[in-house]
Protein backbone atom coordinates (compact mmCIF):
# COMPACT_ATOMS: atom_id res chain seq x y z
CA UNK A 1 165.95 -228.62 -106.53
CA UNK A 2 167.29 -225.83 -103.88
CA UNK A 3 166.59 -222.27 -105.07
CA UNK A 4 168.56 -219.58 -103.27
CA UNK A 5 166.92 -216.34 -103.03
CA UNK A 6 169.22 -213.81 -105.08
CA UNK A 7 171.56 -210.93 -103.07
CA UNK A 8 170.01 -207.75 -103.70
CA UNK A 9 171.92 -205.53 -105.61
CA UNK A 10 171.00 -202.52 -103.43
CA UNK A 11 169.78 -201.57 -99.84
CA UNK A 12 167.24 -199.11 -98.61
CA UNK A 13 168.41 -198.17 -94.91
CA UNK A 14 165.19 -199.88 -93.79
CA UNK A 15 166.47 -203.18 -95.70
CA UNK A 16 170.21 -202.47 -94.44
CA UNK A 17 168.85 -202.52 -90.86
CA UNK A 18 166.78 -205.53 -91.40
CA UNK A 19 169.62 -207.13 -93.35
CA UNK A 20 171.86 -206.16 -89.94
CA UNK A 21 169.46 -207.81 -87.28
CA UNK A 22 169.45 -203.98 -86.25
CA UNK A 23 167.00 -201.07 -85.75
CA UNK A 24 167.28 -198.25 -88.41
CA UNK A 25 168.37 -196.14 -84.72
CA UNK A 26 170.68 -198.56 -84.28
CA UNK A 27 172.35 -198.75 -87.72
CA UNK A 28 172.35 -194.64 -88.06
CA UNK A 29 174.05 -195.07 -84.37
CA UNK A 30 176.72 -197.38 -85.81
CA UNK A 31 177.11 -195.20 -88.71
CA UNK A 32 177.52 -192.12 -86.42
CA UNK A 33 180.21 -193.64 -84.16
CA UNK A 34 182.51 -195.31 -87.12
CA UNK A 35 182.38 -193.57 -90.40
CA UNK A 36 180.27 -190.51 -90.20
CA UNK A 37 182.16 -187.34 -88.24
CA UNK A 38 179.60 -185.03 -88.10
CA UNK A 39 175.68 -185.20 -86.73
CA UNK A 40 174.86 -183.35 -90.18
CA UNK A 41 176.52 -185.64 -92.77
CA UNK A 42 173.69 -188.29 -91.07
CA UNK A 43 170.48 -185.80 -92.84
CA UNK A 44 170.67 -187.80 -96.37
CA UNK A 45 171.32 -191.62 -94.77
CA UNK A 46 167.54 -192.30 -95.52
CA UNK A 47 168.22 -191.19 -98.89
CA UNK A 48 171.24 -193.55 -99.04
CA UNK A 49 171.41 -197.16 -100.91
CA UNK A 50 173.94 -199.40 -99.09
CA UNK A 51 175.53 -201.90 -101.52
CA UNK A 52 176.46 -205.45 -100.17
CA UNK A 53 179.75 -204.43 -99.11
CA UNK A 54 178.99 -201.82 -97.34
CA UNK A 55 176.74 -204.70 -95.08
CA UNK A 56 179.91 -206.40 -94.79
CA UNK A 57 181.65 -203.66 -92.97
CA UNK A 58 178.85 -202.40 -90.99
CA UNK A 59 178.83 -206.05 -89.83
CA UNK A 60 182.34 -206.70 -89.01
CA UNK A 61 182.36 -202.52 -87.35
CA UNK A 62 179.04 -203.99 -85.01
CA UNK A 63 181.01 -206.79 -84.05
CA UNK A 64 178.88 -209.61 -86.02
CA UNK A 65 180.52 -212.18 -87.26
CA UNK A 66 179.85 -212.89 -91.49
CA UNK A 67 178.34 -215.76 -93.05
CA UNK A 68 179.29 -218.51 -92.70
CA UNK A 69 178.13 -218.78 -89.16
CA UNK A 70 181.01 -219.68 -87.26
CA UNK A 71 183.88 -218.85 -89.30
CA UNK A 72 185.02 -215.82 -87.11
């Protein structure tokens, strides 16, 4: 029997970063240079909950390629 660990529904920025292979620096970075236009709007990102398709395109914005591995 295989069990597959459910998708979380939600993400702390802690968990998005971990979920990124990425420091919490280095996703409020990545935030900063592609969807964020001002230093102030980044105040309530620890506050934030990042859904699983907001992963997606923080992903494809840091250049990482989507599961499955390989099909970029």
């Amino acid at each position: 029997m295989i069990t597959v660990k459910p998708r979380k529904a939600q993400y702390s920025e802690t968990e998005a970063a971990e979920a990124l292979g990425v420091s919490t620096d280095e996703l409020r970075r990545l935030i900063r240079h592609h969807i964020v236009g001002r230093e102030d709007d980044l105040a309530p990102l620890s506050q934030a909950n990042f859904q699983p398709s907001d992963l997606l395109l923080l992903r494809l914005l840091a250049g990482q390629c989507p599961q499955p591995a390989g099909s970029c």
